[in-house]
PDB file of N, CA and C in Angstrom:
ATOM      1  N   UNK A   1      -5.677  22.778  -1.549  1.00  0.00           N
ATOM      2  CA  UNK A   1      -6.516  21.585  -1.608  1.00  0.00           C
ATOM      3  C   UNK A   1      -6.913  21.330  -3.047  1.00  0.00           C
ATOM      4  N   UNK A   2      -6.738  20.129  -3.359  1.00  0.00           N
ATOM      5  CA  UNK A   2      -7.280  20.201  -4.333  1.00  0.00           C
ATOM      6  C   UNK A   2      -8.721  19.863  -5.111  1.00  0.00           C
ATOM      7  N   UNK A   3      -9.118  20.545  -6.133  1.00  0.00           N
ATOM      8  CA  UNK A   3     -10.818  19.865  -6.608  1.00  0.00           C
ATOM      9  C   UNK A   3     -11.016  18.620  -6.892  1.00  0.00           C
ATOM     10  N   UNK A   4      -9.941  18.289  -7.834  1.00  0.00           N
ATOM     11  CA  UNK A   4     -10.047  17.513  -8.669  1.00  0.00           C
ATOM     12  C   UNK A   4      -9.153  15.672  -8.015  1.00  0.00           C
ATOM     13  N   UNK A   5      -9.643  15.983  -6.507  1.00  0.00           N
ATOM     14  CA  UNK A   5      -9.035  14.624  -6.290  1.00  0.00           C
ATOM     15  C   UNK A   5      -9.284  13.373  -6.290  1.00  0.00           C
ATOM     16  N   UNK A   6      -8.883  11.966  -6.563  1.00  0.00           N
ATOM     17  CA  UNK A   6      -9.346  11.003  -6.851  1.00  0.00           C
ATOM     18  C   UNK A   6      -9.052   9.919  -5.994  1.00  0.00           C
ATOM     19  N   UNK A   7      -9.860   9.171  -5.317  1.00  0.00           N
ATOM     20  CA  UNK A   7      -8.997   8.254  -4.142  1.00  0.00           C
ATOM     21  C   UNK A   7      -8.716   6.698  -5.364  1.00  0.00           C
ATOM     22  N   UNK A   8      -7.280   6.398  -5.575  1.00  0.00           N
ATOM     23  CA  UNK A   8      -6.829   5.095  -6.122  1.00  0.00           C
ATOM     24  C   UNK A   8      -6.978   3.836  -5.395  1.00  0.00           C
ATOM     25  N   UNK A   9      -6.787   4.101  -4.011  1.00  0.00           N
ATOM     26  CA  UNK A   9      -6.624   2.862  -3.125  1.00  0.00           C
ATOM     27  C   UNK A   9      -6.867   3.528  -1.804  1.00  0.00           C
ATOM     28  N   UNK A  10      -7.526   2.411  -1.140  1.00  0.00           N
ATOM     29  CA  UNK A  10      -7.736   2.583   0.693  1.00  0.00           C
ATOM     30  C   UNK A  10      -7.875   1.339   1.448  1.00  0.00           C
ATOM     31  N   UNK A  11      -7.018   2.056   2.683  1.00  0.00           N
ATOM     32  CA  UNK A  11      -6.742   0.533   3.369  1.00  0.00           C
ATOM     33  C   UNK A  11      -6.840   1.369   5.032  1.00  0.00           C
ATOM     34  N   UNK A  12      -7.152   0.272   5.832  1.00  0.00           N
ATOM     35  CA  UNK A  12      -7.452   0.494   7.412  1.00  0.00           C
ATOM     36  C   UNK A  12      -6.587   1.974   7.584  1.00  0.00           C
ATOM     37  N   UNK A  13      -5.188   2.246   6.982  1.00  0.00           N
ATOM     38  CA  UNK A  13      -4.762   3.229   7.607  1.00  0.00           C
ATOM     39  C   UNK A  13      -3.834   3.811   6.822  1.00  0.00           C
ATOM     40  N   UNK A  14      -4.332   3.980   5.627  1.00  0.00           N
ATOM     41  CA  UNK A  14      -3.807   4.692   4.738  1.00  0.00           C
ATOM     42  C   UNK A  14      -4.736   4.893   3.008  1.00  0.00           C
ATOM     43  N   UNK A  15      -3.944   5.569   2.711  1.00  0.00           N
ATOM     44  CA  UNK A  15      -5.107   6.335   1.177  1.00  0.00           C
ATOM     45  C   UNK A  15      -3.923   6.680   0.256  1.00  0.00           C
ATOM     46  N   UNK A  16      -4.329   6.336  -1.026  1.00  0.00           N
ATOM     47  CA  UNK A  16      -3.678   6.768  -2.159  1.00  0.00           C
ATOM     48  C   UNK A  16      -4.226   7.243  -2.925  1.00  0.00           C
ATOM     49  N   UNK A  17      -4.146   8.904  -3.529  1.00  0.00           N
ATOM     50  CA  UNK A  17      -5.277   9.687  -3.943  1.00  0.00           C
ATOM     51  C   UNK A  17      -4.165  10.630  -5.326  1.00  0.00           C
ATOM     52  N   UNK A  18      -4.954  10.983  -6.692  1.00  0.00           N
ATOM     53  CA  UNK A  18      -3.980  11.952  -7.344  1.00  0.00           C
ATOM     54  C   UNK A  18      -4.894  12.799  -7.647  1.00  0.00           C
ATOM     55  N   UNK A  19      -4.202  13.674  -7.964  1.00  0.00           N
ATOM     56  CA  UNK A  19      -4.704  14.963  -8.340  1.00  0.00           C
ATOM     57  C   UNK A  19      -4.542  15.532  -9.505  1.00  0.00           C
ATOM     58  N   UNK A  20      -5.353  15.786 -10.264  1.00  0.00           N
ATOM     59  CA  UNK A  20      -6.055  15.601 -12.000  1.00  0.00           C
ATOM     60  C   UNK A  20      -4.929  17.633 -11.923  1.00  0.00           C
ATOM     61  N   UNK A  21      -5.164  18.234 -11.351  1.00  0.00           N
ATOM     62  CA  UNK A  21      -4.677  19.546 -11.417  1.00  0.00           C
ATOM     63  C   UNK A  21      -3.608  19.554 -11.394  1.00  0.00           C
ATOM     64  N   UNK A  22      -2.494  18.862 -10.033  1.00  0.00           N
ATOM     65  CA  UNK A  22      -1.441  19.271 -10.143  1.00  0.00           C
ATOM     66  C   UNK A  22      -0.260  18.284 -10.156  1.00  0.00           C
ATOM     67  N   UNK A  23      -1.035  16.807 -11.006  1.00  0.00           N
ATOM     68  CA  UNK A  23      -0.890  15.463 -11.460  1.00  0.00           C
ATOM     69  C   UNK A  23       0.233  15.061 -10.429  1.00  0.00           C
ATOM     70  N   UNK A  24      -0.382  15.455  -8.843  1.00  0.00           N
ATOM     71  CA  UNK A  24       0.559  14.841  -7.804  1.00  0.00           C
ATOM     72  C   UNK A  24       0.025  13.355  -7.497  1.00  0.00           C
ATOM     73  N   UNK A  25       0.664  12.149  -6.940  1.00  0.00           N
ATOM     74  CA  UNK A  25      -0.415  11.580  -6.028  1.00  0.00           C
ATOM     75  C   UNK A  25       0.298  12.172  -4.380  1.00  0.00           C
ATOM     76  N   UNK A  26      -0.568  11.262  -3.913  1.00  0.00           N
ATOM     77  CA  UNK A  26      -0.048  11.638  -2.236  1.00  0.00           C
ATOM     78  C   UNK A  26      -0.820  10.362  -2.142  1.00  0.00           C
ATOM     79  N   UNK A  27       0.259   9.668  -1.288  1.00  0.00           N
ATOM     80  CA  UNK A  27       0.326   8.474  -0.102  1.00  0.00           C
ATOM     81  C   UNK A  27       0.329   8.992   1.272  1.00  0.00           C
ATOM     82  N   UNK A  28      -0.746   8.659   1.546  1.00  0.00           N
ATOM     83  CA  UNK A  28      -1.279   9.250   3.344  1.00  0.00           C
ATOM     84  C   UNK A  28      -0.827   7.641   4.436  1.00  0.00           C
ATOM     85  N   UNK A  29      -0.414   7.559   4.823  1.00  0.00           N
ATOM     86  CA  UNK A  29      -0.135   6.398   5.668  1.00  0.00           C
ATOM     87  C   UNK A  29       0.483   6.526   7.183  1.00  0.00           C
ATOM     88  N   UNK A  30      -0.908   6.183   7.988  1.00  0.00           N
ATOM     89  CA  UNK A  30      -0.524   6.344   9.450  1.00  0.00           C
ATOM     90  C   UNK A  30      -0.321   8.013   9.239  1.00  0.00           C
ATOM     91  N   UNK A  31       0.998   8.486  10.263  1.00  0.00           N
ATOM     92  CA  UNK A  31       1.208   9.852   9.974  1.00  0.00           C
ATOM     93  C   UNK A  31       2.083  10.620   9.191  1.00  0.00           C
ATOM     94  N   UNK A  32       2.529   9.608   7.636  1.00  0.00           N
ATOM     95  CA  UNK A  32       3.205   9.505   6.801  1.00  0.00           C
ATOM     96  C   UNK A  32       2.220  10.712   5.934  1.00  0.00           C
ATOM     97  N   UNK A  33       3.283  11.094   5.007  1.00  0.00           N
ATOM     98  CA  UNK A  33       2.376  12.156   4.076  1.00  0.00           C
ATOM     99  C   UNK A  33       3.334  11.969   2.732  1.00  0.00           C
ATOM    100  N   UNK A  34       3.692  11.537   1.884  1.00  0.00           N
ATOM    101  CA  UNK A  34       4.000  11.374   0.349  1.00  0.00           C
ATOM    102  C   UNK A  34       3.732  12.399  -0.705  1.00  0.00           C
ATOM    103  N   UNK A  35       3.493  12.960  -1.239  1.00  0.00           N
ATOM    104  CA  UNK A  35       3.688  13.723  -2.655  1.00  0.00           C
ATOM    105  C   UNK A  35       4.576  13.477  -3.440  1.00  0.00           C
ATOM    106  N   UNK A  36       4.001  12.901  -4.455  1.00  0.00           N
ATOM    107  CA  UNK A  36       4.803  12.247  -5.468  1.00  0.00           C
ATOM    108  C   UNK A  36       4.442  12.483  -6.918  1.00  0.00           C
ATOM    109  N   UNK A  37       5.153  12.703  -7.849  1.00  0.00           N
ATOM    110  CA  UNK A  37       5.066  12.894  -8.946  1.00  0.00           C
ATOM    111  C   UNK A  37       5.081  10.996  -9.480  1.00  0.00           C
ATOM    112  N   UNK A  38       4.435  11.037 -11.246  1.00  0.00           N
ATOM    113  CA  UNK A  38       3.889   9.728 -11.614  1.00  0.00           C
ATOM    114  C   UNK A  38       5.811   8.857 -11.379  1.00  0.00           C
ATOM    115  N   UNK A  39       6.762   9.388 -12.340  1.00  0.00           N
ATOM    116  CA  UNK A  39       8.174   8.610 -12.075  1.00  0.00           C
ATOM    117  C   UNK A  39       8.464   8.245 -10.688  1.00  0.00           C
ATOM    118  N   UNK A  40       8.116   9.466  -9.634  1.00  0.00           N
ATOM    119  CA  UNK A  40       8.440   9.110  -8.019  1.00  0.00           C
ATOM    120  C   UNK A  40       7.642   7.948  -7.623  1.00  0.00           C
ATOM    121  N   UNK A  41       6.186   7.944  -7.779  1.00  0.00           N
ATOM    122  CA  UNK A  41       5.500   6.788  -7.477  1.00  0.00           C
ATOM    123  C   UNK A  41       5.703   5.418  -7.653  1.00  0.00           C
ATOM    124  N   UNK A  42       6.176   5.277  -9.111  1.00  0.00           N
ATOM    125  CA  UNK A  42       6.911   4.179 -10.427  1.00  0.00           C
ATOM    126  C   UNK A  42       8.341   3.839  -9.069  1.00  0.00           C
ATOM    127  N   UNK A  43       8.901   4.849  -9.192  1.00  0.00           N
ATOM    128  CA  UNK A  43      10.578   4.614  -8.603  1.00  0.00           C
ATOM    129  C   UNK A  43       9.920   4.265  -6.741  1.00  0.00           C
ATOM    130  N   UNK A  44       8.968   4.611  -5.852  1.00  0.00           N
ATOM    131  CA  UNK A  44       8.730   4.348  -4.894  1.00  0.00           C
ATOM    132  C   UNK A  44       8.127   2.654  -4.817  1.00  0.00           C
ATOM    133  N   UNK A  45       7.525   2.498  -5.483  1.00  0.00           N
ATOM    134  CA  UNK A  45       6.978   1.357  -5.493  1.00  0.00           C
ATOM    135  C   UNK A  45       8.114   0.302  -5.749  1.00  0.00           C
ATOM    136  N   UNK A  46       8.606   0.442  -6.614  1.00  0.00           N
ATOM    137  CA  UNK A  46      10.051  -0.551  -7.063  1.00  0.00           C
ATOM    138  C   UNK A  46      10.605  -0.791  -5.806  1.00  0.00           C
ATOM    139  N   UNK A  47      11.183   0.428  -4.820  1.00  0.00           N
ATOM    140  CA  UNK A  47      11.845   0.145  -3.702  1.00  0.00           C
ATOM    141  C   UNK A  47      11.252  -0.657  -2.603  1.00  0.00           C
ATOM    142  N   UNK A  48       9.840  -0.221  -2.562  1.00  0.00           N
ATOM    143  CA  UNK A  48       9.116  -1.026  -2.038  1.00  0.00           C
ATOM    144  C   UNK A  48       8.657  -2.628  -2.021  1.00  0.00           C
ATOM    145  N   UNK A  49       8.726  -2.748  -3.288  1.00  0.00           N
ATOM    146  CA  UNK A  49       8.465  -3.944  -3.949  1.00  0.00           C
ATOM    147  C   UNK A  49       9.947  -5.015  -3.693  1.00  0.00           C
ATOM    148  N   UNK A  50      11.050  -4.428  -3.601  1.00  0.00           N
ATOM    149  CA  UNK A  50      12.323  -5.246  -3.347  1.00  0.00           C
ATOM    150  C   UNK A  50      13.050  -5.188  -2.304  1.00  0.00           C
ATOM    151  N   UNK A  51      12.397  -4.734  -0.981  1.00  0.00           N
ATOM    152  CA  UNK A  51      12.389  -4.298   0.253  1.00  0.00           C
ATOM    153  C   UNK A  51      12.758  -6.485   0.954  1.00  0.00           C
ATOM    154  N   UNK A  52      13.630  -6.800   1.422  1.00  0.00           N
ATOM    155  CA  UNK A  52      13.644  -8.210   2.103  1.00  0.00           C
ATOM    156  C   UNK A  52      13.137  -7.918   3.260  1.00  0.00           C
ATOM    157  N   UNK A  53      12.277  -8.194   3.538  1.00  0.00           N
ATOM    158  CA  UNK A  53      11.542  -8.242   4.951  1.00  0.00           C
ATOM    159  C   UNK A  53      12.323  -8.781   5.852  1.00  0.00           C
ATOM    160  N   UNK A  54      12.155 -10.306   4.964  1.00  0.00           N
ATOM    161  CA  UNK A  54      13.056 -11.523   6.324  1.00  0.00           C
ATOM    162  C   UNK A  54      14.133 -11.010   6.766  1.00  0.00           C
ATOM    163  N   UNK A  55      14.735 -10.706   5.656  1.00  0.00           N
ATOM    164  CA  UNK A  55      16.499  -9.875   5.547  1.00  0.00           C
ATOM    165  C   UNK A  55      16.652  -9.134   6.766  1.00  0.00           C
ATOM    166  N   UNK A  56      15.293  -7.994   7.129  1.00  0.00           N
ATOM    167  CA  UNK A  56      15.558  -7.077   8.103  1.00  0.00           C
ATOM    168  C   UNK A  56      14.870  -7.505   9.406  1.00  0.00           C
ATOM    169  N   UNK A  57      14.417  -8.338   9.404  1.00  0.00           N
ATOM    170  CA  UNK A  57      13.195  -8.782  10.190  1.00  0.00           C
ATOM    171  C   UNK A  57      14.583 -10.199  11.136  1.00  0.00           C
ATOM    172  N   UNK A  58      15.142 -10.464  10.339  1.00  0.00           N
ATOM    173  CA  UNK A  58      16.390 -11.179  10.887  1.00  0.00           C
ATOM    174  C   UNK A  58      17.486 -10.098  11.942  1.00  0.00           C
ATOM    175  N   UNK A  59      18.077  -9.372  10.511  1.00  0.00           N
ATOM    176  CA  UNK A  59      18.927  -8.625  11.285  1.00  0.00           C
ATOM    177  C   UNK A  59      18.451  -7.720  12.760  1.00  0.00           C
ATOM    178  N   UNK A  60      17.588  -7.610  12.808  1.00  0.00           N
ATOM    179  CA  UNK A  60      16.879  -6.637  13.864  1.00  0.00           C
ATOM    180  C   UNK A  60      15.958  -7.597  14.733  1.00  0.00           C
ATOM    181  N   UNK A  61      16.555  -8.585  14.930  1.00  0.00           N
ATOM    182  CA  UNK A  61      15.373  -9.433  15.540  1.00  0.00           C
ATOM    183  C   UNK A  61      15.307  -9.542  17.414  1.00  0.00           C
ATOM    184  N   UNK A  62      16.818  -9.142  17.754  1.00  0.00           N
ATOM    185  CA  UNK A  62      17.007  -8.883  19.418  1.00  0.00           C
ATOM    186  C   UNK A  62      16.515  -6.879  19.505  1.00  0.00           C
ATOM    187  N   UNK A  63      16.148  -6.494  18.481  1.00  0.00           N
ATOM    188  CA  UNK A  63      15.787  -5.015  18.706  1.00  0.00           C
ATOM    189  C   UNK A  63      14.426  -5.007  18.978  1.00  0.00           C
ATOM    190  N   UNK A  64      14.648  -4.151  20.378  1.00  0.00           N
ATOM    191  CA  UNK A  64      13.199  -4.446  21.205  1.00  0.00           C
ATOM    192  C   UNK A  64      11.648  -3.715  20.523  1.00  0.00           C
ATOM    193  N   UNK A  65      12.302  -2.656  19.479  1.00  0.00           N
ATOM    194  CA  UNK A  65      10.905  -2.243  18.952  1.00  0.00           C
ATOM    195  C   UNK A  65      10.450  -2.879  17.684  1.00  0.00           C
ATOM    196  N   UNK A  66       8.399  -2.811  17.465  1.00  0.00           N
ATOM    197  CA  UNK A  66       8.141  -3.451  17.057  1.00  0.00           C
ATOM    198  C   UNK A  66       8.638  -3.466  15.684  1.00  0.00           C
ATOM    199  N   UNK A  67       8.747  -1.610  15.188  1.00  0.00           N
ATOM    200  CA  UNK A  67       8.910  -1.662  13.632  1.00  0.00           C
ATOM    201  C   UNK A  67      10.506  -1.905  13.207  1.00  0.00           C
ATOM    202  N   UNK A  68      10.679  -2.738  12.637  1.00  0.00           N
ATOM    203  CA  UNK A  68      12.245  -2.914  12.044  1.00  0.00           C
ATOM    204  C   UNK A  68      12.175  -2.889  10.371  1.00  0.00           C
ATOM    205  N   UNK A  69      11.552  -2.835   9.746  1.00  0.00           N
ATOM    206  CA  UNK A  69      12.217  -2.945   8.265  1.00  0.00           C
ATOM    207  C   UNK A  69      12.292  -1.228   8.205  1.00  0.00           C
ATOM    208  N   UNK A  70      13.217  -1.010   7.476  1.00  0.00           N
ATOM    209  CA  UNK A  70      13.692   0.987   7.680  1.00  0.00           C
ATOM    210  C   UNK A  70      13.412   1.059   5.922  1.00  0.00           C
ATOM    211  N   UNK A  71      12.688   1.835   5.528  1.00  0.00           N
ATOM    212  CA  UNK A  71      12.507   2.806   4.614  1.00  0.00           C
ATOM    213  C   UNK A  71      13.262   4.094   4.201  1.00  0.00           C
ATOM    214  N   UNK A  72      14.417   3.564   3.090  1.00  0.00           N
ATOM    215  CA  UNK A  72      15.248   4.929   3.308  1.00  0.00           C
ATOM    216  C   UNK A  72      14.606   6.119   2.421  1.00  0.00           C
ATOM    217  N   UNK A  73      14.700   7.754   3.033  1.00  0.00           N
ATOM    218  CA  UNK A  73      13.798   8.618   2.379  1.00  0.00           C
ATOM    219  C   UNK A  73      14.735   9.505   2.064  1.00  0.00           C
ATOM    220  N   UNK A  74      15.339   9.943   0.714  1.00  0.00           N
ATOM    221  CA  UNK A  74      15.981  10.778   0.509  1.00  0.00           C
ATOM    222  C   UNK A  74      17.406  10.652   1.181  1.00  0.00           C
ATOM    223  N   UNK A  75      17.916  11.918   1.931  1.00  0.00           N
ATOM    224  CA  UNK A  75      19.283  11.389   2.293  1.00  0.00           C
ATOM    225  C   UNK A  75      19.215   9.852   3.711  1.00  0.00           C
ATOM    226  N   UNK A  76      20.271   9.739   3.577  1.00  0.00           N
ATOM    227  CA  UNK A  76      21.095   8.360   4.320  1.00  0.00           C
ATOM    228  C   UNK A  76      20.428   8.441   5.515  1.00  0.00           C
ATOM    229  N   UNK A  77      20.021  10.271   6.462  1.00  0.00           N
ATOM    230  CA  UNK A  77      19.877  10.346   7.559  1.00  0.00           C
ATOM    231  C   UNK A  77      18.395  10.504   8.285  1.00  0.00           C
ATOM    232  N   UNK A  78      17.703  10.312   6.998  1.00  0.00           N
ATOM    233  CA  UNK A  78      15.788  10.159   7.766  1.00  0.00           C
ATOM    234  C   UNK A  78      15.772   8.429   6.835  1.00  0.00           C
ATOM    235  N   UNK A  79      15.333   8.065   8.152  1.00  0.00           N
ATOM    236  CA  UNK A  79      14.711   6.494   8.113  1.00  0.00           C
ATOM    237  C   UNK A  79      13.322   6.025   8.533  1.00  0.00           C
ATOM    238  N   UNK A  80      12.197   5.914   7.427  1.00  0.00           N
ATOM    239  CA  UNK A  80      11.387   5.628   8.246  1.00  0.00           C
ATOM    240  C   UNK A  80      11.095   3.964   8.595  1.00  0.00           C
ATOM    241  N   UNK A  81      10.684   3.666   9.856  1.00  0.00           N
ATOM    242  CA  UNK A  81      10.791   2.152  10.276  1.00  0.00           C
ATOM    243  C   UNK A  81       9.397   1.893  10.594  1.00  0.00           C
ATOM    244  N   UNK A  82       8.913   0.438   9.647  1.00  0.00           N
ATOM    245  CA  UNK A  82       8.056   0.513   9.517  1.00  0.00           C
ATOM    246  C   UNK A  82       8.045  -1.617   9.896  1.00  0.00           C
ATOM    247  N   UNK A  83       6.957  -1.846  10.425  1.00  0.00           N
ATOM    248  CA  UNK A  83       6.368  -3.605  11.080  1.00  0.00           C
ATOM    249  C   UNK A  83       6.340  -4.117   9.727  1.00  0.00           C
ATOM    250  N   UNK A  84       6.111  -5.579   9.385  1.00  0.00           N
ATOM    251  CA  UNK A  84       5.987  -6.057   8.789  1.00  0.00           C
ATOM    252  C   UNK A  84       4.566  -6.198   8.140  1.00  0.00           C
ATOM    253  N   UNK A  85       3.646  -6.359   8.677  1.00  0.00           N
ATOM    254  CA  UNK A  85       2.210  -6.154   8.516  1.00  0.00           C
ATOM    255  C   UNK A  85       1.982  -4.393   7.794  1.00  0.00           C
ATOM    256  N   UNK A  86       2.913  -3.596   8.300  1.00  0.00           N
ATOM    257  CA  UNK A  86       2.510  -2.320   7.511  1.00  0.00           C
ATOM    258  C   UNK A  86       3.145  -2.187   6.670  1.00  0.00           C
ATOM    259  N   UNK A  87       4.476  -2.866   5.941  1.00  0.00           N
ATOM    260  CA  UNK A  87       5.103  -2.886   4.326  1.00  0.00           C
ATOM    261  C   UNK A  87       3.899  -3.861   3.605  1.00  0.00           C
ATOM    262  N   UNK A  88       2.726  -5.252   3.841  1.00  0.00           N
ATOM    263  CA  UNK A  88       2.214  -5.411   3.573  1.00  0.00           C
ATOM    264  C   UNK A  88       0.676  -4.367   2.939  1.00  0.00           C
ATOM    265  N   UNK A  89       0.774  -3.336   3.605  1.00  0.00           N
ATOM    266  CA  UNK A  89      -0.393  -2.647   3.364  1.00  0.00           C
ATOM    267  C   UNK A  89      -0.215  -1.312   2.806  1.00  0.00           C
ATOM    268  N   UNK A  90       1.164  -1.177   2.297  1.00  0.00           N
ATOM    269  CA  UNK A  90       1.350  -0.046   1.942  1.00  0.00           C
ATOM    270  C   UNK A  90       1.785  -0.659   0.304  1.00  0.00           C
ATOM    271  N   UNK A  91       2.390  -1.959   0.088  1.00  0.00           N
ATOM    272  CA  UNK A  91       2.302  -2.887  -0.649  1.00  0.00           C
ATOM    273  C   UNK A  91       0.824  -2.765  -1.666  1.00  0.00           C
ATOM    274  N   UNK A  92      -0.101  -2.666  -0.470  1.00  0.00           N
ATOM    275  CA  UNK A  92      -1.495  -3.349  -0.971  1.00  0.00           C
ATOM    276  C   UNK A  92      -1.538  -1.667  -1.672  1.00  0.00           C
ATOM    277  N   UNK A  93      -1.841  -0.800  -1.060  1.00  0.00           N
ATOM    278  CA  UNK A  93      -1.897   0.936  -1.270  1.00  0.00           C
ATOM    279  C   UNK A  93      -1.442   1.301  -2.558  1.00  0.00           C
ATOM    280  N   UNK A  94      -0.142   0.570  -2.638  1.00  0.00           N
ATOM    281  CA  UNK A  94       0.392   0.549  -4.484  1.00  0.00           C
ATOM    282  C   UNK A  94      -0.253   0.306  -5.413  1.00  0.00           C
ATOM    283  N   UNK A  95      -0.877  -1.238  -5.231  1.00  0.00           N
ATOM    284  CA  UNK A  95      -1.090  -1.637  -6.375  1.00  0.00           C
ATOM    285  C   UNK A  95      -2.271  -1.353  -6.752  1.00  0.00           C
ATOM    286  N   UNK A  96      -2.648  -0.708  -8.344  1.00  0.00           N
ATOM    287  CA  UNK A  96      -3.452  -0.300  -8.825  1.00  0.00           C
ATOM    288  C   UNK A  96      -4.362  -0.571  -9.227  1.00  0.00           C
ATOM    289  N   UNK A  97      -3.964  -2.317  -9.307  1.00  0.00           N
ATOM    290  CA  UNK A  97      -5.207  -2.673 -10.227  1.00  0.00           C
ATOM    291  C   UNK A  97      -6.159  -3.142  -9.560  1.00  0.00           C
ATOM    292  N   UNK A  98      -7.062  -3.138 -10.728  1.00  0.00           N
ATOM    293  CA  UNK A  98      -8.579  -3.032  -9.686  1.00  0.00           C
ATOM    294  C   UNK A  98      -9.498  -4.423 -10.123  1.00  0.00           C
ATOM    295  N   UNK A  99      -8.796  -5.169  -8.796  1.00  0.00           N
ATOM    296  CA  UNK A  99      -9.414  -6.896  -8.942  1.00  0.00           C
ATOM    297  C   UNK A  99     -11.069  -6.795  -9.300  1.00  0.00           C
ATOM    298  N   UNK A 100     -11.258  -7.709 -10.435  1.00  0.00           N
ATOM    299  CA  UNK A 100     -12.258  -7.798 -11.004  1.00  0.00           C
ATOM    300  C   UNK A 100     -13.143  -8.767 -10.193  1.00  0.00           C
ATOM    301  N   UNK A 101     -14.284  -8.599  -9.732  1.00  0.00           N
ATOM    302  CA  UNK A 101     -15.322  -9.477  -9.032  1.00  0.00           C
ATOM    303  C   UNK A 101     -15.764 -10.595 -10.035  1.00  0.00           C
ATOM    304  N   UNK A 102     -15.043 -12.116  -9.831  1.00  0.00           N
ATOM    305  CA  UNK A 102     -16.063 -13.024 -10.662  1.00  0.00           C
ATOM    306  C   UNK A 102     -17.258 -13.190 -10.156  1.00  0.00           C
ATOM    307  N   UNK A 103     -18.507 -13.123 -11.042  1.00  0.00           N
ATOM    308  CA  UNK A 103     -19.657 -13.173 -10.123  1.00  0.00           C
ATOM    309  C   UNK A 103     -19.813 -14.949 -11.085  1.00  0.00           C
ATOM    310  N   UNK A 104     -20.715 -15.618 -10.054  1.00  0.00           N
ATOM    311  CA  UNK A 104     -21.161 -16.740  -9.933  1.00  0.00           C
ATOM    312  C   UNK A 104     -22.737 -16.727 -11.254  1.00  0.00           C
ATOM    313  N   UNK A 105     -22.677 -17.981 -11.773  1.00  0.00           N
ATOM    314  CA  UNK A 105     -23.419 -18.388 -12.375  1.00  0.00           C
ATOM    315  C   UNK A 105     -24.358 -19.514 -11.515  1.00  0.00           C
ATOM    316  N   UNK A 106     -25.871 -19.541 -11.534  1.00  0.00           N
ATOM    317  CA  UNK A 106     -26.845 -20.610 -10.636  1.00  0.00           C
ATOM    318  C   UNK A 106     -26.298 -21.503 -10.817  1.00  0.00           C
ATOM    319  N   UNK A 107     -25.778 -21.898 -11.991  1.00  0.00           N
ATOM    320  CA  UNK A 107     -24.914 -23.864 -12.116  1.00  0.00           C
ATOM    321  C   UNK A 107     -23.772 -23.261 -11.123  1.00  0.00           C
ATOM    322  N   UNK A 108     -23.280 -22.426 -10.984  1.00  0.00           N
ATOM    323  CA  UNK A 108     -21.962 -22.335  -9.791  1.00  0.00           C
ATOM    324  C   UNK A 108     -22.541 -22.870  -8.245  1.00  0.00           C
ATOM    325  N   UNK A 109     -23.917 -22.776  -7.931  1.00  0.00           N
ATOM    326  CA  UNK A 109     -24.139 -22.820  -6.803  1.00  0.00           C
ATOM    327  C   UNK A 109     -24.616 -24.017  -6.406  1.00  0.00           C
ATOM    328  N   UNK A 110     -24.119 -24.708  -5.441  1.00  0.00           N
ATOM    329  CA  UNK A 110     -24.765 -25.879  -4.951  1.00  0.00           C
ATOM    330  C   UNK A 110     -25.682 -25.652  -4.237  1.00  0.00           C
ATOM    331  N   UNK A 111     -26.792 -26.108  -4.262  1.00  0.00           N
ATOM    332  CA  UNK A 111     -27.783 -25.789  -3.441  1.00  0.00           C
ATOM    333  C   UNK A 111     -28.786 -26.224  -3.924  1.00  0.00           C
ATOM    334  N   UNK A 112     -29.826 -26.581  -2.759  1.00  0.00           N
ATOM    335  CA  UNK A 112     -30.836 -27.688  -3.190  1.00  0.00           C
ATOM    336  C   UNK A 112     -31.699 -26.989  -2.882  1.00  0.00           C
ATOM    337  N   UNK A 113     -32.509 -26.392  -3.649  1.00  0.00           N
ATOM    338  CA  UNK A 113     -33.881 -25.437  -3.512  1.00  0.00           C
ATOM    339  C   UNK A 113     -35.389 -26.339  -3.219  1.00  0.00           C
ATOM    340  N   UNK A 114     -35.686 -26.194  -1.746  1.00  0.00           N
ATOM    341  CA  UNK A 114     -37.053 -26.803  -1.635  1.00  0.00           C
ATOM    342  C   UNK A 114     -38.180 -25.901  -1.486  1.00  0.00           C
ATOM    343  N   UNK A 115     -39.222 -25.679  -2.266  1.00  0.00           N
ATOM    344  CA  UNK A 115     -40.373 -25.343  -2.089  1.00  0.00           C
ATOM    345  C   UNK A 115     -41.112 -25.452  -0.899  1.00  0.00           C
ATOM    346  N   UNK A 116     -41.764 -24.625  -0.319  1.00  0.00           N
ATOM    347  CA  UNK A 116     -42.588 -24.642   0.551  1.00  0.00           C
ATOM    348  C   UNK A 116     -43.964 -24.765   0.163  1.00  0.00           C
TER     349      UNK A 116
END
């Protein structure tokens, strides 16, 4: 286990967390488990990122289960198959950056303040 862990990203059903000790991350998703070094993460995300949904979401469209886009892992012969809504959120799990909150200025707000 490690001390020194850091959560990057979290979403309904998954976590992206690294570890300052043994500069792994790990992608937790559903009952997915990842360990990845920083290049694996870099090279995972890319695949991810150029994944055609429609592409597979077409070809597999008389296939009666829900998940069809396939995730290839290492050799040719483990596939993981994953819905469309969950390449969206594992999508989201990637990305790092950390959306900045515009906060509002009183001239931003419409609103008509009446005294009591």
């Amino acid at each position: 286990m490690c001390k020194s862990l850091k959560i990057l990203s979290q979403t309904k059903n998954g976590m992206l967390t690294f570890c300052n000790s043994s500069k792994l991350f790990q992608l937790v998703f559903n009952n997915l488990c990842f360990e990845l070094y920083e290049w694996e993460l870099e090279a995972f995300k890319s695949y991810i990122a150029q994944l055609d949904v429609s592409y597979w979401e077409k070809e597999f469209k008389n296939w009666i289960h829900e998940r069809k886009i396939p995730i290839s892992v290492g050799e040719k012969h483990f596939i993981i198959l994953v819905s469309k809504s969950e390449i969206h959120e594992i999508k989201r799990l990637l990305t790092l950056q950390l959306n900045q909150v515009e906060l509002l200025s009183y001239s931003d707000i419409n609103y008509r303040f009446i005294e009591n």
